[in-house]
Every structure is written in structure tokens, then in C-alpha cells.
N, C-alpha and C. Protein backbone atom coordinates (compact mmCIF):
# COMPACT_ATOMS: atom_id res chain seq x y z
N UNK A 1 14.69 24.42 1.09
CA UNK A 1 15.17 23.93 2.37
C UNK A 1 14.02 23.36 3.20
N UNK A 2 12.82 24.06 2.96
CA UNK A 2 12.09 23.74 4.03
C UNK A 2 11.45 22.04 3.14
N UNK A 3 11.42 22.03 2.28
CA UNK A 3 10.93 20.61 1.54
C UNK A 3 11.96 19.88 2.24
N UNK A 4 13.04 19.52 2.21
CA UNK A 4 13.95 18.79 2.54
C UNK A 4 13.53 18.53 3.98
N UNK A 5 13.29 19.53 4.84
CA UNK A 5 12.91 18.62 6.14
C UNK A 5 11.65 18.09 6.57
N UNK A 6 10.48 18.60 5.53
CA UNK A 6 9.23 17.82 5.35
C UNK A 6 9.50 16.49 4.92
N UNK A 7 10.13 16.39 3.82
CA UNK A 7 10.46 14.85 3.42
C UNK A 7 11.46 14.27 4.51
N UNK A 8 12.30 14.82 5.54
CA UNK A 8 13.18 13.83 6.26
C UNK A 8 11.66 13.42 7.12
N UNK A 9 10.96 14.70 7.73
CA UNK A 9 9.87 14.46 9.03
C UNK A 9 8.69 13.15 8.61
N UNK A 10 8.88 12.54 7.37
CA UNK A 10 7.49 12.11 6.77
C UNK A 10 8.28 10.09 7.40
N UNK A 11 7.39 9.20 7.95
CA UNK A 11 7.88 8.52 8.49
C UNK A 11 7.13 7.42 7.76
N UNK A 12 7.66 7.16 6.41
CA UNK A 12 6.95 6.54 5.40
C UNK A 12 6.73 4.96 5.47
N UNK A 13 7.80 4.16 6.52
CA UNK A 13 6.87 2.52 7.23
C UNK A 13 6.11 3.05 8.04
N UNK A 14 5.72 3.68 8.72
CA UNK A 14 4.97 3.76 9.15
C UNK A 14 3.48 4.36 8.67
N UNK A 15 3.50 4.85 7.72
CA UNK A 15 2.25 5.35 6.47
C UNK A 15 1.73 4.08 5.76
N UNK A 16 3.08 3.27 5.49
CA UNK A 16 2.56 1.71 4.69
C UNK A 16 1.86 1.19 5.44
N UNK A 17 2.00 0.99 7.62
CA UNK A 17 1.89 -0.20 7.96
C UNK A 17 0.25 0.80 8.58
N UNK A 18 -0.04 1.66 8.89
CA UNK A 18 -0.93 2.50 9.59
C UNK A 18 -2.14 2.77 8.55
N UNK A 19 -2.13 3.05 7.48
CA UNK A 19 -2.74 3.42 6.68
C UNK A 19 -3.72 2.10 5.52
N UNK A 20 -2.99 0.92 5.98
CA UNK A 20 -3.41 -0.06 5.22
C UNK A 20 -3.51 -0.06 3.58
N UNK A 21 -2.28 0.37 2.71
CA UNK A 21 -2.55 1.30 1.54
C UNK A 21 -2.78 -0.49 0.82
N UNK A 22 -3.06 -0.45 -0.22
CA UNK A 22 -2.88 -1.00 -1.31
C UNK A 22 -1.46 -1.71 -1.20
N UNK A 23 -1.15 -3.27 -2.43
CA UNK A 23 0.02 -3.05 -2.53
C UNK A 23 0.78 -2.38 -3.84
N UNK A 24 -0.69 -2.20 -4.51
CA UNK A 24 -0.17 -1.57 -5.79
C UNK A 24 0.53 -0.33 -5.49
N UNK A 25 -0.25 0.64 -4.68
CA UNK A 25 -0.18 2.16 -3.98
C UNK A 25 1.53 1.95 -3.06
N UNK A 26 1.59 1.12 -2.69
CA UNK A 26 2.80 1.06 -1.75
C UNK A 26 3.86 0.94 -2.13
N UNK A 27 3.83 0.19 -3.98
CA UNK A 27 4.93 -0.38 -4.88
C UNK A 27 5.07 1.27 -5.73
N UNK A 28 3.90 1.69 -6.08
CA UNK A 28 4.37 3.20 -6.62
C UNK A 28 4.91 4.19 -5.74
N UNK A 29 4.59 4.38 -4.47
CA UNK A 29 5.15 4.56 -4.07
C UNK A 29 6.35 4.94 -3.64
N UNK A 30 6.85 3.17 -3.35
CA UNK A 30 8.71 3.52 -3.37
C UNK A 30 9.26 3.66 -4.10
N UNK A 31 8.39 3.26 -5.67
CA UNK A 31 9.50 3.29 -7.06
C UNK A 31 9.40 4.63 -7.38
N UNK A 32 8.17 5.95 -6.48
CA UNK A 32 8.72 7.22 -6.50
C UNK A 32 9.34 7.99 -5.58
N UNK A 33 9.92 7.36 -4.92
CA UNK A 33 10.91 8.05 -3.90
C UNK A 33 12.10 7.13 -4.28
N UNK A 34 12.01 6.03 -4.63
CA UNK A 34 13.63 5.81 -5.48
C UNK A 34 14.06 6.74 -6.12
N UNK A 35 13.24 6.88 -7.37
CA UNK A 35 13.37 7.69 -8.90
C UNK A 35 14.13 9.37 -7.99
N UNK A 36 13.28 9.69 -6.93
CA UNK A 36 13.35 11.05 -6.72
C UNK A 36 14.49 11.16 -5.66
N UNK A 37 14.75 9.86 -5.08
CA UNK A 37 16.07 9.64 -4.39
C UNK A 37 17.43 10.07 -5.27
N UNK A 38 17.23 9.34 -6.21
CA UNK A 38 17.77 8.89 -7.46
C UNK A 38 18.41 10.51 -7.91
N UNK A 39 17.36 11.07 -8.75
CA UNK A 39 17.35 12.23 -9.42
C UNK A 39 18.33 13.52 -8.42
N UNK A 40 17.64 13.09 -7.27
CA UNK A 40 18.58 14.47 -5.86
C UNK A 40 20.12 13.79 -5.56
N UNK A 41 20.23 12.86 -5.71
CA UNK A 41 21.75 12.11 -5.56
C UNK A 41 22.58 12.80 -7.17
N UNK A 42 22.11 12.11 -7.85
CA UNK A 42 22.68 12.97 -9.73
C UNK A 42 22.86 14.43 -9.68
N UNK A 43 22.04 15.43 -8.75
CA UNK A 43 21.80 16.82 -9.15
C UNK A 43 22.97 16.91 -7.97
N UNK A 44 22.91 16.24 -6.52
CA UNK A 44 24.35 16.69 -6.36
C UNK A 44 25.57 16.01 -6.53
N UNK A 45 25.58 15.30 -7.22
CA UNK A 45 26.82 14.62 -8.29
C UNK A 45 27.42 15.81 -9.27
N UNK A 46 26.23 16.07 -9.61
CA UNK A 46 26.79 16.89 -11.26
C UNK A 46 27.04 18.51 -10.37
N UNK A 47 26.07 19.28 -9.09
CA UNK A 47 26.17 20.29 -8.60
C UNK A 47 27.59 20.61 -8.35
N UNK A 48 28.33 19.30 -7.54
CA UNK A 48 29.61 19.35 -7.02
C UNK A 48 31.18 19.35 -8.15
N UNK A 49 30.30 19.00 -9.11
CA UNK A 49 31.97 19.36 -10.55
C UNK A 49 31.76 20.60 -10.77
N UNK A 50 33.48 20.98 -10.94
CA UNK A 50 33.21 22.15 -11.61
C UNK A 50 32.77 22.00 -12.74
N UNK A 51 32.24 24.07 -13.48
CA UNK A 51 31.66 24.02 -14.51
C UNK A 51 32.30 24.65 -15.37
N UNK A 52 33.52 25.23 -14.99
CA UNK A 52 34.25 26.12 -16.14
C UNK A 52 35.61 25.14 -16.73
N UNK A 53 35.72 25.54 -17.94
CA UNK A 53 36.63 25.11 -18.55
C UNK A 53 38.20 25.89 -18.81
N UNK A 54 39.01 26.14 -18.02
CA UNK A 54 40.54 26.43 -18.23
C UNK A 54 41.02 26.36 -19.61
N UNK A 55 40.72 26.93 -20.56
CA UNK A 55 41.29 26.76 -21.84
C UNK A 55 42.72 27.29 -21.62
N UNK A 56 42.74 28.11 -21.11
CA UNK A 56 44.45 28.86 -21.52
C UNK A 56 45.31 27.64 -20.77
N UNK A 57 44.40 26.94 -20.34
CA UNK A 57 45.77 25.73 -18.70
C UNK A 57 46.17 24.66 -19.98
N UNK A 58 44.79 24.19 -20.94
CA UNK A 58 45.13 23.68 -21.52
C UNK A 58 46.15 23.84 -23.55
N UNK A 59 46.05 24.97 -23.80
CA UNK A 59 46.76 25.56 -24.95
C UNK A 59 48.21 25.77 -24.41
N UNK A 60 48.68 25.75 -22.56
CA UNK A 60 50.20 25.82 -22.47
C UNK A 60 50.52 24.61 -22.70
N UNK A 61 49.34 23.43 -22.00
CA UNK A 61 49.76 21.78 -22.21
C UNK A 61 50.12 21.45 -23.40
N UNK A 62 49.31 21.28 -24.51
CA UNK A 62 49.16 21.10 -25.80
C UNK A 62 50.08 21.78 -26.96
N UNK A 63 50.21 20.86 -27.99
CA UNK A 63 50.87 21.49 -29.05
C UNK A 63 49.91 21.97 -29.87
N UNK A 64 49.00 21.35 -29.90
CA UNK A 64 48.10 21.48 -30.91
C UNK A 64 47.35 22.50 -30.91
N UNK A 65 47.28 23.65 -30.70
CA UNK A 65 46.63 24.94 -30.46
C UNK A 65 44.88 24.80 -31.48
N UNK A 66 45.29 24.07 -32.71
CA UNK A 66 43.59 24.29 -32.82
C UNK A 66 42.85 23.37 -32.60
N UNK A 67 42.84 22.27 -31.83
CA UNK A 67 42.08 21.61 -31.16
C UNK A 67 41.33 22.24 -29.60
N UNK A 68 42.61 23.22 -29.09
CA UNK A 68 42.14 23.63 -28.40
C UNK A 68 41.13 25.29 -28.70
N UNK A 69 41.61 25.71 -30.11
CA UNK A 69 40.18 26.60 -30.33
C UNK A 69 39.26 26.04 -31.41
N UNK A 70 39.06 24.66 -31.60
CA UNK A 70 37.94 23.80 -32.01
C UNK A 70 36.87 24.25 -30.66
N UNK A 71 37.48 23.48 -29.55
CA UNK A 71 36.61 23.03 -28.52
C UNK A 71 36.23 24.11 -27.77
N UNK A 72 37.10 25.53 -27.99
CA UNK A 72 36.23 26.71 -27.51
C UNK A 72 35.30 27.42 -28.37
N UNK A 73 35.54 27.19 -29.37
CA UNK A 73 34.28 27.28 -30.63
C UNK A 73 33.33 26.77 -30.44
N UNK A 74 33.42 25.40 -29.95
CA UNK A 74 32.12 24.73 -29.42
C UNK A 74 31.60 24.85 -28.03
N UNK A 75 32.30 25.47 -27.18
CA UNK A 75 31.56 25.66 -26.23
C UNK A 75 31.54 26.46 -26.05
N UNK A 76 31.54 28.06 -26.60
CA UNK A 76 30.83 29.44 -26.99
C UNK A 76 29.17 29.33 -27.88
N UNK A 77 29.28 28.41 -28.63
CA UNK A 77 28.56 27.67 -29.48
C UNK A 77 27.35 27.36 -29.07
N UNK A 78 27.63 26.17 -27.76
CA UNK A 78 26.91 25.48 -27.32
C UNK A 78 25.88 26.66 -26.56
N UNK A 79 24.30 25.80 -27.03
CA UNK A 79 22.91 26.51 -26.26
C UNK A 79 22.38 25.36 -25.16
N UNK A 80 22.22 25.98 -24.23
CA UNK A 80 21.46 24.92 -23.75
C UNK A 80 19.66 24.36 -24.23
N UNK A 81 19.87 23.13 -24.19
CA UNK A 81 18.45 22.71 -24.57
C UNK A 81 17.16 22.58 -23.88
N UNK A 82 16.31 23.13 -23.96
CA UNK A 82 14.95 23.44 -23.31
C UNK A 82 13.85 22.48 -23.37
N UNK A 83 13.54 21.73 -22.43
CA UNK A 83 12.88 20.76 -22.49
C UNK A 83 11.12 21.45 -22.10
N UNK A 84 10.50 20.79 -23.10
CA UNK A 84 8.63 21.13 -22.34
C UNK A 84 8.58 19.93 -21.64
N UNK A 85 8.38 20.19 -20.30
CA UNK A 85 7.94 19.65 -18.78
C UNK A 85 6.53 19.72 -18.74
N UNK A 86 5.74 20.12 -19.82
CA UNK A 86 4.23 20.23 -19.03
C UNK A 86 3.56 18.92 -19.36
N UNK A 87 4.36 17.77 -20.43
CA UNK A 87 3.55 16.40 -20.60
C UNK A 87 4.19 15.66 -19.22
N UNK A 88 5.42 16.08 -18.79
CA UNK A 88 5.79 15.36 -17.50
C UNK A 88 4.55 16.13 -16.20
N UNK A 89 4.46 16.92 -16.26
CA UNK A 89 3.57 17.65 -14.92
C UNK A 89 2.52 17.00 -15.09
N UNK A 90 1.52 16.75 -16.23
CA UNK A 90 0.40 16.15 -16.70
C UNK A 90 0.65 14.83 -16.05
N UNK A 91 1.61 14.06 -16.61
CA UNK A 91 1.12 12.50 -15.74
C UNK A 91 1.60 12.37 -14.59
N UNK A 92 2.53 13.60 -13.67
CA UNK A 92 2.25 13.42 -12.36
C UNK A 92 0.96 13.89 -11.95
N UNK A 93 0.50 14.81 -12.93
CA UNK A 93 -1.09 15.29 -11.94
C UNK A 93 -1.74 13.78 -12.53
N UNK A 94 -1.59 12.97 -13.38
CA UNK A 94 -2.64 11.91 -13.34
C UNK A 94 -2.33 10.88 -12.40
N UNK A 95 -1.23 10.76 -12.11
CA UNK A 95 -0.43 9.84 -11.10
C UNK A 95 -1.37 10.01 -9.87
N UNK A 96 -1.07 11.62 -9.61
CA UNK A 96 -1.73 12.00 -8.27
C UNK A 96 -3.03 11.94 -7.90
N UNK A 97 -3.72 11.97 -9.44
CA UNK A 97 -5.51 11.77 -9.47
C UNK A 97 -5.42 10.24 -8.88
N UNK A 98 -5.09 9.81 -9.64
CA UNK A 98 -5.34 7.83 -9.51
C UNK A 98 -5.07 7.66 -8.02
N UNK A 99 -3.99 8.12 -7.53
CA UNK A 99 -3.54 8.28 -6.39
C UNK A 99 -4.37 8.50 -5.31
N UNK A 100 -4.93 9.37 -5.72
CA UNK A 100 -6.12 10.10 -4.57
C UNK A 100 -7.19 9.43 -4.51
N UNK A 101 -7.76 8.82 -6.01
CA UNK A 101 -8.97 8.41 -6.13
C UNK A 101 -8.91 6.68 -5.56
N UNK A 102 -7.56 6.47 -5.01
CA UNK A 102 -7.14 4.61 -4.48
C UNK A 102 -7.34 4.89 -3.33
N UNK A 103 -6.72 6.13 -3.19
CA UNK A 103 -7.12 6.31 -1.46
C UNK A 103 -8.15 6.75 -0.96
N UNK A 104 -9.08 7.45 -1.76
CA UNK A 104 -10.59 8.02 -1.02
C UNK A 104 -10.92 6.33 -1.21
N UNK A 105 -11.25 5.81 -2.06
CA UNK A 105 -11.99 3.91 -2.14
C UNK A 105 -10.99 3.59 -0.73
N UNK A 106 -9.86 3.29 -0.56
CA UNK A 106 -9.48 2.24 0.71
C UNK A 106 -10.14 3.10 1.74
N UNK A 107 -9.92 4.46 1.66
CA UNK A 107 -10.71 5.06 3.16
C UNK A 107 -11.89 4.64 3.12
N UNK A 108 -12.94 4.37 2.10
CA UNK A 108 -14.19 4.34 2.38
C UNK A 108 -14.32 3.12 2.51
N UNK A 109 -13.49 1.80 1.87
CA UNK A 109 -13.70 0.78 2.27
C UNK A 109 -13.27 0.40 3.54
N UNK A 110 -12.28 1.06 4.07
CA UNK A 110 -11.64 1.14 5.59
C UNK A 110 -12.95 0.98 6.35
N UNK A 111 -13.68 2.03 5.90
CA UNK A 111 -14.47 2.90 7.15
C UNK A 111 -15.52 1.67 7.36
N UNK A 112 -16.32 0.86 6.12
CA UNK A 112 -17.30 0.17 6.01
C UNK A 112 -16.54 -0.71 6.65
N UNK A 113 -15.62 -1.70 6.49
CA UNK A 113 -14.82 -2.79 7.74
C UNK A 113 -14.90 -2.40 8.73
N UNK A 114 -14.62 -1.05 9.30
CA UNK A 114 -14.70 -0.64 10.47
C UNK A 114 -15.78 -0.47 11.54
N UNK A 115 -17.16 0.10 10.46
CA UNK A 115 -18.60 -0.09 11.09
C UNK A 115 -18.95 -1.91 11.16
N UNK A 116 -18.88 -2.10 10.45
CA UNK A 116 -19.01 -4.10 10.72
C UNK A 116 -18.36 -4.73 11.72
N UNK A 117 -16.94 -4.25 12.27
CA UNK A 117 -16.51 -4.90 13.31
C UNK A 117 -17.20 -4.15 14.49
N UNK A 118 -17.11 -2.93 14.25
CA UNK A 118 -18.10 -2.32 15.46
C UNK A 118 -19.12 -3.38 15.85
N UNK A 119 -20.25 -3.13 14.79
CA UNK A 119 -21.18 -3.95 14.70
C UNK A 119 -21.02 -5.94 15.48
N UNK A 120 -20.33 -5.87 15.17
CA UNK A 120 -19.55 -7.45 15.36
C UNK A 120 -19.55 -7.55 16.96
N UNK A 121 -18.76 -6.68 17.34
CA UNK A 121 -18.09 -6.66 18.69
C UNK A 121 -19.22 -5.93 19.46
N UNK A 122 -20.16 -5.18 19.05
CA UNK A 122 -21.61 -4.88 19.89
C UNK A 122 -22.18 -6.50 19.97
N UNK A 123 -22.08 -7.10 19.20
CA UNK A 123 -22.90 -8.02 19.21
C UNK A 123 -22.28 -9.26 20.35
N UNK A 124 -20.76 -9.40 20.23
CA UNK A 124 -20.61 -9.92 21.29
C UNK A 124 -20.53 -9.71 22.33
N UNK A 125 -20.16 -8.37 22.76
CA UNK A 125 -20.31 -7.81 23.94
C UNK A 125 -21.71 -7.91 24.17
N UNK A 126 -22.96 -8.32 23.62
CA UNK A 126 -23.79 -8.01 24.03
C UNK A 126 -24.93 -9.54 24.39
N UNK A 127 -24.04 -10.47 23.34
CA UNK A 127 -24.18 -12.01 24.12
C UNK A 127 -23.95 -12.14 25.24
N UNK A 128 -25.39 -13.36 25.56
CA UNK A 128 -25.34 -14.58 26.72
C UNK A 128 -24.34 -15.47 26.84
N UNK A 129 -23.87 -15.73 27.61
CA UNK A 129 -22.79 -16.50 27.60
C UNK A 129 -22.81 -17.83 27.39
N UNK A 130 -22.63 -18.92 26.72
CA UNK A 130 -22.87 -20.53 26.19
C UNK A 130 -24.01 -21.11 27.42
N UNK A 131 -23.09 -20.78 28.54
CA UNK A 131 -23.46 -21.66 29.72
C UNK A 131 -24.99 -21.73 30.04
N UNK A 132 -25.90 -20.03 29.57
CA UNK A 132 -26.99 -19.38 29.97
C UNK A 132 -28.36 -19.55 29.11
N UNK A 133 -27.47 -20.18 27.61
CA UNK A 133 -28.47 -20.22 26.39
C UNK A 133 -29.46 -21.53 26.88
N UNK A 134 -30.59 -21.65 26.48
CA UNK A 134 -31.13 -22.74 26.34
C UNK A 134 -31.46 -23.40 25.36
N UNK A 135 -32.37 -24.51 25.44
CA UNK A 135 -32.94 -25.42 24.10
C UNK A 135 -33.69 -24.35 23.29
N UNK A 136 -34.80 -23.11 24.13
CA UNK A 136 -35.67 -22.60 22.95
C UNK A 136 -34.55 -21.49 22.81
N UNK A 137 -33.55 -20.94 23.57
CA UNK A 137 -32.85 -20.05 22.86
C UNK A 137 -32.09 -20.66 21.80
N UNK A 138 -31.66 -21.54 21.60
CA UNK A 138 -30.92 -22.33 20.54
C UNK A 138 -32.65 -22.84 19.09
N UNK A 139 -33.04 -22.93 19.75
CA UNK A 139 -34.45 -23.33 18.52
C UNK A 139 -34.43 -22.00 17.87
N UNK A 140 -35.25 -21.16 18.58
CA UNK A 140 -35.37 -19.64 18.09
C UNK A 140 -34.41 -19.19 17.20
N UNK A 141 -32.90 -19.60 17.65
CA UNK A 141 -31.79 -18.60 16.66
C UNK A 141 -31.92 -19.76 15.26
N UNK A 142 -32.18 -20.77 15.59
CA UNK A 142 -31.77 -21.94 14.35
C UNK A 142 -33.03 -22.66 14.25
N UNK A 143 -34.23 -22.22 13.97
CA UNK A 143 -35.48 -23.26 13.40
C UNK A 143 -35.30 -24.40 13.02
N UNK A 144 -34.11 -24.75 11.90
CA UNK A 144 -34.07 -25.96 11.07
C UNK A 144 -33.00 -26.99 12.55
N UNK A 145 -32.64 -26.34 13.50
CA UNK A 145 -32.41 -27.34 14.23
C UNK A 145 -33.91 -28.37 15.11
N UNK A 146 -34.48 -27.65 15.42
CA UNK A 146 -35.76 -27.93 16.15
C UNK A 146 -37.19 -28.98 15.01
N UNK A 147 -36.35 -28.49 13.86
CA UNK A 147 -37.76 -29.16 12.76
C UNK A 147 -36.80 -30.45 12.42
N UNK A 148 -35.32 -30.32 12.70
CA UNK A 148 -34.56 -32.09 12.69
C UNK A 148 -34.78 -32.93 13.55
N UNK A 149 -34.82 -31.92 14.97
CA UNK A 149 -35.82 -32.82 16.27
C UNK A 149 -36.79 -33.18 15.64
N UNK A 150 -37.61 -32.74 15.81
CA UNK A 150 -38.92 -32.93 15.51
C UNK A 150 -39.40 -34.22 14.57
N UNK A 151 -38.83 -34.28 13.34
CA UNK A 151 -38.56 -35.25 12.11
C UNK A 151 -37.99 -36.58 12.74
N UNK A 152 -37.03 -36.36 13.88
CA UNK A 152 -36.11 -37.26 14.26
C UNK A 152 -37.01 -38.17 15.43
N UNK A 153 -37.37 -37.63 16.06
CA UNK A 153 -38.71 -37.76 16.85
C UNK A 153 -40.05 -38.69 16.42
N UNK A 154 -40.61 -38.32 15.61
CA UNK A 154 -41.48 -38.85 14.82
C UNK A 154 -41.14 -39.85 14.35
N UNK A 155 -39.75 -40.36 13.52
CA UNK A 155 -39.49 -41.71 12.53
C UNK A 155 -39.04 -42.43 14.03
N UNK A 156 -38.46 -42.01 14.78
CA UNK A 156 -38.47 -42.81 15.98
C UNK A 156 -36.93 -42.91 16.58
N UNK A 157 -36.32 -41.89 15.71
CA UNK A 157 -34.93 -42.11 15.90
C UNK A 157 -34.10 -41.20 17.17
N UNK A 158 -33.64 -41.90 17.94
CA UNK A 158 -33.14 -41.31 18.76
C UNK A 158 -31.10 -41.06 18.75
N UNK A 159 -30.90 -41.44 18.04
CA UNK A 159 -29.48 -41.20 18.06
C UNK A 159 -29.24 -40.33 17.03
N UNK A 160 -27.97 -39.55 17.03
CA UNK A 160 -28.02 -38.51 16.12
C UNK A 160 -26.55 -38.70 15.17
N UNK A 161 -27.00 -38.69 14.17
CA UNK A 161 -26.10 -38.83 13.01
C UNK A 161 -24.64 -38.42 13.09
N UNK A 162 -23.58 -39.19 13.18
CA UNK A 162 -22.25 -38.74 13.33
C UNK A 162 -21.58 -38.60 14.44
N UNK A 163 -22.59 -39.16 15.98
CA UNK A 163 -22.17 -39.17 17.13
C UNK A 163 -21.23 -40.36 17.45
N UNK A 164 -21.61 -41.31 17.24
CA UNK A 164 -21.05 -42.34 17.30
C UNK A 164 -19.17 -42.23 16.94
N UNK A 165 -19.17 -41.91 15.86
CA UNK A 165 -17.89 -41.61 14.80
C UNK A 165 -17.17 -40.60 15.52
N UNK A 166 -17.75 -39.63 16.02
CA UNK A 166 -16.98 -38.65 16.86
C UNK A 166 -16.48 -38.86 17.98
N UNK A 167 -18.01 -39.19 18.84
CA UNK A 167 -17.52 -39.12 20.22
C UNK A 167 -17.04 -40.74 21.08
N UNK A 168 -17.47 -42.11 20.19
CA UNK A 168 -17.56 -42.85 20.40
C UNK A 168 -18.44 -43.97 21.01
N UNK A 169 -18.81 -45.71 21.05
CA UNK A 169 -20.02 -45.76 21.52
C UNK A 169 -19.89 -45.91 23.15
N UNK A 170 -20.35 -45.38 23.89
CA UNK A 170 -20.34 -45.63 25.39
C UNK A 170 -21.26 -46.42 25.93
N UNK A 171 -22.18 -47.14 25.08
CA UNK A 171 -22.92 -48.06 25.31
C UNK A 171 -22.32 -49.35 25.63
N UNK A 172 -22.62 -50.72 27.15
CA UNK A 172 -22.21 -51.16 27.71
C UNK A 172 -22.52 -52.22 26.78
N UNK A 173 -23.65 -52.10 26.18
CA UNK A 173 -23.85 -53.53 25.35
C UNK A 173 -23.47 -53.95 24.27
């Protein structure tokens, strides 16, 4: 009883969308809460028939009296069959290894995305704002801009490659 209301309390879109699982992890998943949907729907299918058999209801119906002690022969007869469950327990415990071992990797890869945006967002929070930067703050962050001056300078060239095409010529002449 008490499983039954752990599994109603478990709020499983919201585990997919919070947790960031895999989509492999998310597809096993539901195809194991189908299966186990599945399996608890059958157990009370079959729970709810009866299980005894009325032979005497049926030997007043019938003429045939040994058909009807054929079929109680056979179901005095009948053993039930005993299945070994421990190769099924085995690949849910491997299910559950793989399982565990997808989710310690996304947590740890979680966590490393998570220090980088930190990182990220210190960094902008911690920028000058466009308006404040200057020419040597812009040299300093980017050298190879200042050594294209420089080059550009020297051959004598003053217009800069691709301005024209972009911004257009505003020259009167």
C-alpha cells in the first residue's frame, strides 16, 4: 500500500523537465512505467476473475459426465509452475547500475555547465560598459587589432576593408 502512494506522489514531467535527464534515460524510463503500468493493470484483470471451478454446476448441465471428470483430473493434476526470477532481478540491478552511472555523468556534467555560467555571468556582471571602453582598452583585449592599425598606417591606407560595402560611401565626391 504504501508503494502505491509513493508512485502516485512521484511527479515524473516534472523529473524529465527539472532534472535535465538524457533522452535515452527519459525513453527507458517511460517504457518502464508502461511495462509496470501494464503488468499492475493484468494482475488486476486476472485478481478480479474468479478462481474456482463449479464442477458439480457443470456435470447437472452436461450429458457427458466424463468430460467433466477428464477436466477435474486435470485440474487436481495441475502444479503450478515456478519460474527463477533471479536472471530477471540481475538485469534490473544492471538496468539500475547503467542507470545510476547516466546520472552521476549528467550530474557532474550539470555541475561543470553550471560553474562556467557562473563564471560567465561574473564576468559580465563585472564588465565596463561599451560606452566606457577605450582604443587601449580595446588594443589590450585584442593585440592583432592594433598591429592591423599599425600595418594599415604604415602602407598608407586609411580606409578599412569592407566599410564601404556595409555602411556605404558618404563621400561627397
Amino acid at each position: 500500500m504504501a508503494s502505491k502512494t509513493a508512485v502516485a506522489a512521484v511527479d515524473f514531467t516534472r523529473i524529465y523537465s527539472t532534472l535535465g535527464l538524457g533522452k535515452e534515460t527519459i525513453a527507458a524510463l517511460q517504457a518502464f512505467r508502461k511495462r509496470h503500468s501494464d503488468a499492475q493493470r493484468l494482475q488486476a484483470q486476472y485478481a478480479s476473475q474468479p478462481s474456482a471451478v463449479d464442477l458439480a454446476h457443470y456435470r447437472s448441465i452436461l450429458k457427458n459426465k466424463a468430460i467433466v471428470d477428464d477436466a477435474e483430473k486435470l485440474l487436481n493434476d495441475f502444479k503450478v509452475v515456478t519460474y527463477d526470477v533471479n536472471t530477471h532481478i540481475k538485469a534490473i540491478e544492471a538496468f539500475e547500475t547503467k542507470a545510476v552511472e547516466k546520472a552521476t555523468a549528467t550530474a557532474a556534467q550539470i555541475d561543470v555547465e553550471l560553474k562556467e555560467l557562473q563564471t560567465t555571468l561574473a564576468n559580465i556582471e563585472e564588465a565596463r560598459p561599451f560606452e566606457d571602453l577605450t582604443v587601449e582598452d580595446v588594443g589590450n583585449a585584442h593585440p592583432r587589432i592594433l598591429e592591423a592599425v599599425e600595418t594599415m598606417v604604415q602602407k598608407g591606407k586609411w580606409t578599412v576593408p569592407g566599410y564601404k560595402e556595409k555602411f556605404g560611401d558618404l563621400s561627397l565626391m
